[in-house]
Protein backbone atom coordinates (compact mmCIF):
# COMPACT_ATOMS: atom_id res chain seq x y z
CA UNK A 1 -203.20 -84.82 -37.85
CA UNK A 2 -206.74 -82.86 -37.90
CA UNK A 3 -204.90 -79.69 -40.17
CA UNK A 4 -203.62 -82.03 -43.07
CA UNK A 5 -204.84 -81.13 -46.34
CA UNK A 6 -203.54 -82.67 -49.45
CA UNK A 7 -201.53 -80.16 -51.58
CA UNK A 8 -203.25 -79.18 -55.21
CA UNK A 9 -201.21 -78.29 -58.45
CA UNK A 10 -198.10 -80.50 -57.54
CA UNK A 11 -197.85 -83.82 -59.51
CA UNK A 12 -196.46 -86.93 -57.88
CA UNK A 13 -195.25 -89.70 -60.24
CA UNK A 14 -195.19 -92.50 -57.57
CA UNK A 15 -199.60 -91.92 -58.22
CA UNK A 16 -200.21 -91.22 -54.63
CA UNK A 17 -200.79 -88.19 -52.39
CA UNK A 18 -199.29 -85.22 -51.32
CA UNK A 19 -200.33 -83.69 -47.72
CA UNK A 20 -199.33 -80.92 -45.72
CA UNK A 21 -199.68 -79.67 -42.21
CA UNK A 22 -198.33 -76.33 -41.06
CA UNK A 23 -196.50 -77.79 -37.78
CA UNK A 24 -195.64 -81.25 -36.58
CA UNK A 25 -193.79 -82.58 -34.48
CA UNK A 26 -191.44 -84.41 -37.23
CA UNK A 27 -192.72 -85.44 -40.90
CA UNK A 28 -191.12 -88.91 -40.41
CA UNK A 29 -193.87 -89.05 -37.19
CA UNK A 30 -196.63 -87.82 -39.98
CA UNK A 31 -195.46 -90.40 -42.22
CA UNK A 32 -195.84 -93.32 -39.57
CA UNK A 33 -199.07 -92.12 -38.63
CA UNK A 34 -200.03 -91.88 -42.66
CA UNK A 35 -198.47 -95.89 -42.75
CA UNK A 36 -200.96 -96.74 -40.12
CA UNK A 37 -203.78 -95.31 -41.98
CA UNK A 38 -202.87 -97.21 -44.69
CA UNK A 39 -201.80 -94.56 -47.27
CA UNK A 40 -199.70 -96.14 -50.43
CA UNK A 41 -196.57 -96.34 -51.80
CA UNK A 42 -194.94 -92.84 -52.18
CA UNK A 43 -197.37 -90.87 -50.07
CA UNK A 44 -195.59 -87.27 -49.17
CA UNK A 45 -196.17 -85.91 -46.02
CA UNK A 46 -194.69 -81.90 -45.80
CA UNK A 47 -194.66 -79.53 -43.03
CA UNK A 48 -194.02 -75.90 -42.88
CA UNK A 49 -192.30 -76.47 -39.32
CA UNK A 50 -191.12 -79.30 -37.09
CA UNK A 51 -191.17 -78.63 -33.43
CA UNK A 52 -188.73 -82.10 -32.60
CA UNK A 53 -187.43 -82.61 -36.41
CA UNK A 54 -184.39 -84.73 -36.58
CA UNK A 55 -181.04 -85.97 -38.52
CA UNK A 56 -178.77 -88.96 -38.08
CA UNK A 57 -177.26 -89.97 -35.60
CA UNK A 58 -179.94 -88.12 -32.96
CA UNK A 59 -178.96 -85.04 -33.42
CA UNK A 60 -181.62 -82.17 -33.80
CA UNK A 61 -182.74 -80.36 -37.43
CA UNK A 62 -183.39 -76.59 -36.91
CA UNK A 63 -185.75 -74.42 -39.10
CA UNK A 64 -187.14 -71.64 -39.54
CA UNK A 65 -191.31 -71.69 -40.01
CA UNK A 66 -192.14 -71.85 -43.57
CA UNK A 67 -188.43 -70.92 -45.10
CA UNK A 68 -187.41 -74.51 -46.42
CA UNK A 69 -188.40 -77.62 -47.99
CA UNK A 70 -189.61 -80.45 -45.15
CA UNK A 71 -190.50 -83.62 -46.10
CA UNK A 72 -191.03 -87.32 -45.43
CA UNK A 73 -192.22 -89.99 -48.05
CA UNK A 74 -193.29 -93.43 -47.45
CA UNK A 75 -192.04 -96.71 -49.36
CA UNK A 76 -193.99 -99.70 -49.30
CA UNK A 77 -192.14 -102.92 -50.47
CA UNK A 78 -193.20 -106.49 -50.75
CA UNK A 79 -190.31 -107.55 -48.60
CA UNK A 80 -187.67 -105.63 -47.12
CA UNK A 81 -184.72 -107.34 -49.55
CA UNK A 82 -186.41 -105.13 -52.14
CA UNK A 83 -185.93 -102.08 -50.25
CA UNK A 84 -183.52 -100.49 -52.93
CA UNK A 85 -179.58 -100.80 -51.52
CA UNK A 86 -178.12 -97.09 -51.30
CA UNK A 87 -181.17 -95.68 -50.57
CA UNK A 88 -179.88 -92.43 -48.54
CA UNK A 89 -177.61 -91.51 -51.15
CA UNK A 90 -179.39 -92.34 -54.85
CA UNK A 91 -181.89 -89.73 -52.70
CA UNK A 92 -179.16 -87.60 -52.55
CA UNK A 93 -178.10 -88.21 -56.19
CA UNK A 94 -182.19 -87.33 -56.59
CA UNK A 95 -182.32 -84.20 -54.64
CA UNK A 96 -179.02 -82.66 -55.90
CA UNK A 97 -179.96 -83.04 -59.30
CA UNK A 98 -183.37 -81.54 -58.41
CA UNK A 99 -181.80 -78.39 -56.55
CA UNK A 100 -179.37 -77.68 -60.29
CA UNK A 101 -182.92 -78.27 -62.17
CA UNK A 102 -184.79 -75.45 -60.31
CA UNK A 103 -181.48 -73.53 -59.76
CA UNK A 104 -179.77 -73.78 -63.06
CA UNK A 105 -176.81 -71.35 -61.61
CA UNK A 106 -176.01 -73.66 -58.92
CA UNK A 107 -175.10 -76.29 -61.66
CA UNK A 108 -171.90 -78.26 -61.33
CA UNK A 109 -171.65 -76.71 -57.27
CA UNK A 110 -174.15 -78.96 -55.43
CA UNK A 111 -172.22 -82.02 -53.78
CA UNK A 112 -172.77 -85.22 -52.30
CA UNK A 113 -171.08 -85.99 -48.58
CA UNK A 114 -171.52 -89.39 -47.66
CA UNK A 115 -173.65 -90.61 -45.82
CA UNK A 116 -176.76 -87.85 -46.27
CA UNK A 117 -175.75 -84.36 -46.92
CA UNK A 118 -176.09 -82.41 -50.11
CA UNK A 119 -172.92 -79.47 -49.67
CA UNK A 120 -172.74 -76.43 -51.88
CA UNK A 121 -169.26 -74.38 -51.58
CA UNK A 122 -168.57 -76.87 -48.12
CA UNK A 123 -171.82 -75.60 -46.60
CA UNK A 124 -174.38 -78.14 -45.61
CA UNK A 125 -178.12 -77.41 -47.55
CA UNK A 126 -179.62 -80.55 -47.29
CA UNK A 127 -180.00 -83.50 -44.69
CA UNK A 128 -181.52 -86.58 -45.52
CA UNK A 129 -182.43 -89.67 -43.00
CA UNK A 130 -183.98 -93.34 -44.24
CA UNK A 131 -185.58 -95.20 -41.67
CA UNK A 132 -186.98 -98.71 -42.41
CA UNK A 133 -189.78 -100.32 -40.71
CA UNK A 134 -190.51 -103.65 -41.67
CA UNK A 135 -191.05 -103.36 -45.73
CA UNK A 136 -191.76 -99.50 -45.01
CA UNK A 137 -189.55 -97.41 -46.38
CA UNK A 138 -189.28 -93.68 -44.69
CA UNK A 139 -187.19 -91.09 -46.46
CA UNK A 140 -186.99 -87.86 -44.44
CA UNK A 141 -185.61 -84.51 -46.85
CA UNK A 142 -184.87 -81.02 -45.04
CA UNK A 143 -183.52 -78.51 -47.76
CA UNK A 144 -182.59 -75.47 -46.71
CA UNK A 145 -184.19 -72.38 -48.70
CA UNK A 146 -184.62 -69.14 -47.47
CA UNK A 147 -183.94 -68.99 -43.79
CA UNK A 148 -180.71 -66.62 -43.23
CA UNK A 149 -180.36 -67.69 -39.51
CA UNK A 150 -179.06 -70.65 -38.10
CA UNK A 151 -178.26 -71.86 -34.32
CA UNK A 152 -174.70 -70.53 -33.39
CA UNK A 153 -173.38 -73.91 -33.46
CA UNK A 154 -173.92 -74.37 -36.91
CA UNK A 155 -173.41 -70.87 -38.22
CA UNK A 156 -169.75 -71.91 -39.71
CA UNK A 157 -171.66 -75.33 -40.75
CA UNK A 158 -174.86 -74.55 -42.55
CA UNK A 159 -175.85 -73.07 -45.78
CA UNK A 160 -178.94 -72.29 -47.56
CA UNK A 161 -180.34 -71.34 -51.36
CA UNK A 162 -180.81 -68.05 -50.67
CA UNK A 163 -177.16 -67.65 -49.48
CA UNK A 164 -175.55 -68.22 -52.87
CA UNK A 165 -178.92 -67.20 -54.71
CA UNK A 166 -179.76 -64.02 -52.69
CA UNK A 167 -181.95 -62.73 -55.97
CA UNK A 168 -184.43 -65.79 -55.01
CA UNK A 169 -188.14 -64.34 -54.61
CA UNK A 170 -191.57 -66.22 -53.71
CA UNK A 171 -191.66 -69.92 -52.76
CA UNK A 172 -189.84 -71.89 -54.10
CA UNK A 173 -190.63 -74.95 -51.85
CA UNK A 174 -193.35 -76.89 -53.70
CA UNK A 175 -191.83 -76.64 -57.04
CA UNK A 176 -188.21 -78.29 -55.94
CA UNK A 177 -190.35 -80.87 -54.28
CA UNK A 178 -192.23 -82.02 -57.26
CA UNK A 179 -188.86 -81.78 -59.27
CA UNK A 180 -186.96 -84.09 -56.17
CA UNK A 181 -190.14 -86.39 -56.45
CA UNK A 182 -189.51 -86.96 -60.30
CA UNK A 183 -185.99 -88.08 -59.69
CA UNK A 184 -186.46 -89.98 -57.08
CA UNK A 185 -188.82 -91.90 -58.81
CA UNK A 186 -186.66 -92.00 -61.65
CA UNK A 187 -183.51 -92.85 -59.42
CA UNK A 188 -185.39 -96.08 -57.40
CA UNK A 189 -188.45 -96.86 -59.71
CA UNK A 190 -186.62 -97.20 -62.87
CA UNK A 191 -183.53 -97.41 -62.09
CA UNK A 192 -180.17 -97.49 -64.34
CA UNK A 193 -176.78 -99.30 -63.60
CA UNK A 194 -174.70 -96.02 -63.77
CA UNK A 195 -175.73 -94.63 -60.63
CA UNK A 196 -172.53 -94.95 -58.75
CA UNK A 197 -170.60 -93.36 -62.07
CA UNK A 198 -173.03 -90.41 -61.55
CA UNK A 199 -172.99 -89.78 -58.43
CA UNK A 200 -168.55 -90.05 -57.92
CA UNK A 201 -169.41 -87.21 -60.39
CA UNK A 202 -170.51 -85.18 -57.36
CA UNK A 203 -169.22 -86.94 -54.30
CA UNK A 204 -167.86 -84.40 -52.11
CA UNK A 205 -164.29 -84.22 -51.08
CA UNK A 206 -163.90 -87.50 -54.08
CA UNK A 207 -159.44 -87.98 -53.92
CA UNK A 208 -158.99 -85.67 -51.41
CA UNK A 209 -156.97 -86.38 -47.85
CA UNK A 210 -159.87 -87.17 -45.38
CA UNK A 211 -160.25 -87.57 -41.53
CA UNK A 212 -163.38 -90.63 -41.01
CA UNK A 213 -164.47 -91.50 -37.59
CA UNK A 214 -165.34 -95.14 -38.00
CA UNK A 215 -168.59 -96.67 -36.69
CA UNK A 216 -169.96 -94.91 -34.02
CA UNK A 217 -168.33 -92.54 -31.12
CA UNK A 218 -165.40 -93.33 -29.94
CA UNK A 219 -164.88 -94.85 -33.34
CA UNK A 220 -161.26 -95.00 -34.57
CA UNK A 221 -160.16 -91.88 -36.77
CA UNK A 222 -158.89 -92.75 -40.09
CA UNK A 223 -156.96 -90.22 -42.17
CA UNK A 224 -156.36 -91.42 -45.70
CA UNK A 225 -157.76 -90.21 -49.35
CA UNK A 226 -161.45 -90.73 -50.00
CA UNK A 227 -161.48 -92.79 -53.01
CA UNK A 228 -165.17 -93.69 -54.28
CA UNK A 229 -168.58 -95.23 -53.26
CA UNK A 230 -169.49 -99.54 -52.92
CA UNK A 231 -172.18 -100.77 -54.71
CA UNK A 232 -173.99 -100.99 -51.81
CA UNK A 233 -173.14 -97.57 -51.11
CA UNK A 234 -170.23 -97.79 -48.49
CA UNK A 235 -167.41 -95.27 -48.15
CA UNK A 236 -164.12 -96.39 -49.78
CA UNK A 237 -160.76 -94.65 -48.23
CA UNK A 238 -157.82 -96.09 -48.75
CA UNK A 239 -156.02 -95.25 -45.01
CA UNK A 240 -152.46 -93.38 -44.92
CA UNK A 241 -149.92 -95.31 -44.90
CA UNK A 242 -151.76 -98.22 -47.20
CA UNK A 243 -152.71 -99.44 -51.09
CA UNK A 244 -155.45 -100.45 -51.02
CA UNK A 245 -159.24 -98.82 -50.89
CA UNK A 246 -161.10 -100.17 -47.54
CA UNK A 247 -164.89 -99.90 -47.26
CA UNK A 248 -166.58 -98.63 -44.57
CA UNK A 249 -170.46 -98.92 -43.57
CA UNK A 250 -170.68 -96.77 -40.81
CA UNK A 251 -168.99 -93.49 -39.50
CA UNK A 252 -168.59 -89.78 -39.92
CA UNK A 253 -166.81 -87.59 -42.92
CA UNK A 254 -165.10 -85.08 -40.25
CA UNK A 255 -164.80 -82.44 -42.49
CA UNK A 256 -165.09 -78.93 -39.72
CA UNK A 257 -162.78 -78.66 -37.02
C-alpha cells in the first residue's frame, strides 16, 4: 500500500487512524494488510475505488471512482466472545442514523433490510459486510453518493444520495464518514440496551407479507409476515399458515422479482 496517506481534518473517536488510498483492490484487503502491520483498534482504511470490492454472499460491489463512501475498519478484541453480537446490523443502525444526520431531509426514509442493506424509498444505498478473523473484527461500508450509473442488472435495484438529493454539491464523503464513525462507536463502544427497539423503528418491510429464502441457495422459500429482530440479531417471520414468530440466522429478504 505505497499511496496510503492518513486523512487530516476528520476525527475518529475509536483514537486511531484514518488512511486512504485512491485504488485498491478491496478496503477489507487494506484492512488485513493494516492488521498485519499491527495498526489498533478502529483503524479506517478508505478508498476512492475498488477494482475487486465485494458484498455478501460473493457477489461483486460496483462503483464509480471517487463518487461514494468506501470503507473498511478494523476491530481488535481480547477474545472473539467479545466481538459485539449483531454486529452487521447495530452498523447499520450506525450508518443510517449517520446518512439522516448529514442529510436531515432524508429523515424518517432511510431503512434497515436485514441482514446488511440500508434502503431509502426500496432502493438499496448502502451494503455492509463483517468478516471476523480470529479476535479481528472487519467491518466493510459502501454508501452510495453521487454516482448516477449503475450496472444494468442493478439499475431497478440500486439507489444513491444524489438520486433523492439531486441539489447535493462538493464531497460529501469524508464528512458522513466521521459522522458513521461517531455512531458506531457510540452503537458498540458504549452501548445501550434499546438497540433492537431502535432499530424495529427502521427495519425495512417490519409486518409486512415477505418471501425469505432460508440458509443458503437452494434454501427453502418462506412466505409469511416479517415480524421483528432476535437479540442476537436473527430475522423473526412468523410463516403463512402459522402463530408463531420463527427465527432465522441465515437467508435472503427476496424483496425484487
Amino acid at each position: 500500500m505505497s499511496n496510503t496517506f492518513e486523512l487530516s481534518g476528520i476525527k475518529n473517536p475509536f483514537g486511531a487512524a484514518i488512511y486512504h488510498e485512491e485504488t485498491v483492490s478491496s478496503t477489507f484487503d487494506a484492512a488485513r494488510a493494516l492488521a498485519e502491520n499491527n495498526e489498533s483498534h478502529g483503524t479506517v482504511i478508505s478508498a476512492d475505488f475498488q477494482q475487486s470490492g465485494r458484498g455478501r454472499l460473493k457477489r461483486t460491489w460496483t462503483a464509480e471512482p471517487g463518487q461514494n463512501l468506501l470503507f473498511t475498519i478494523l476491530l481488535r478484541y481480547a477474545d472473539f466472545t467479545f466481538i459485539p453480537k449483531a454486529l452487521t446490523l447495530r452498523t447499520g443502525l450506525a450508518v443510517s442514523l449517520a446518512i439522516e444526520e448529514q442529510f436531515p431531509t432524508l429523515t424518517g426514509q432511510v431503512m434497515i433490510k436485514w441482514p446488511n442493506d440500508i434502503m431509502i424509498d426500496d432502493r438499496k444505498v448502502t451494503g455492509i459486510l463483517v468478516e471476523t478473523d480470529g479476535n479481528t473484527a472487519y467491518i466493510g461500508v459502501g454508501v452510495n453518493i453521487a454516482q448516477t450509473e449503475f450496472p444494468e442488472e442493478h439499475r431497478s435495484k440500486a439507489g444513491s444520495i444524489i438520486q433523492f438529493l439531486p441539489e447535493l454539491r462538493g464531497d460529501v464523503r469524508f464528512k458522513l464518514l466521521e459522522k458513521i464513525l461517531f455512531h458506531l462507536h457510540a452503537e458498540i463502544e458504549t452501548p445501550s440496551d434499546d438497540w433492537q427497539e431502535r432499530l424495529l423503528q427502521r427495519l425495512y418491510k417490519k409486518n409486512e407479507t415477505v418471501r425469505f429464502l432460508e440458509g443458503t441457495e437452494p434454501g427453502r422459500l418462506i412466505t409469511g409476515t416479517l415480524s421483528g429482530i432476535g437479540e442476537n440479531g436473527e430475522l423473526l417471520i412468523i410463516p403463512e399458515g402459522e402463530k408463531q414468530e420463527r427465527a432465522f440466522i441465515t437467508g435472503e429478504l427476496r424483496v425484487y422479482l
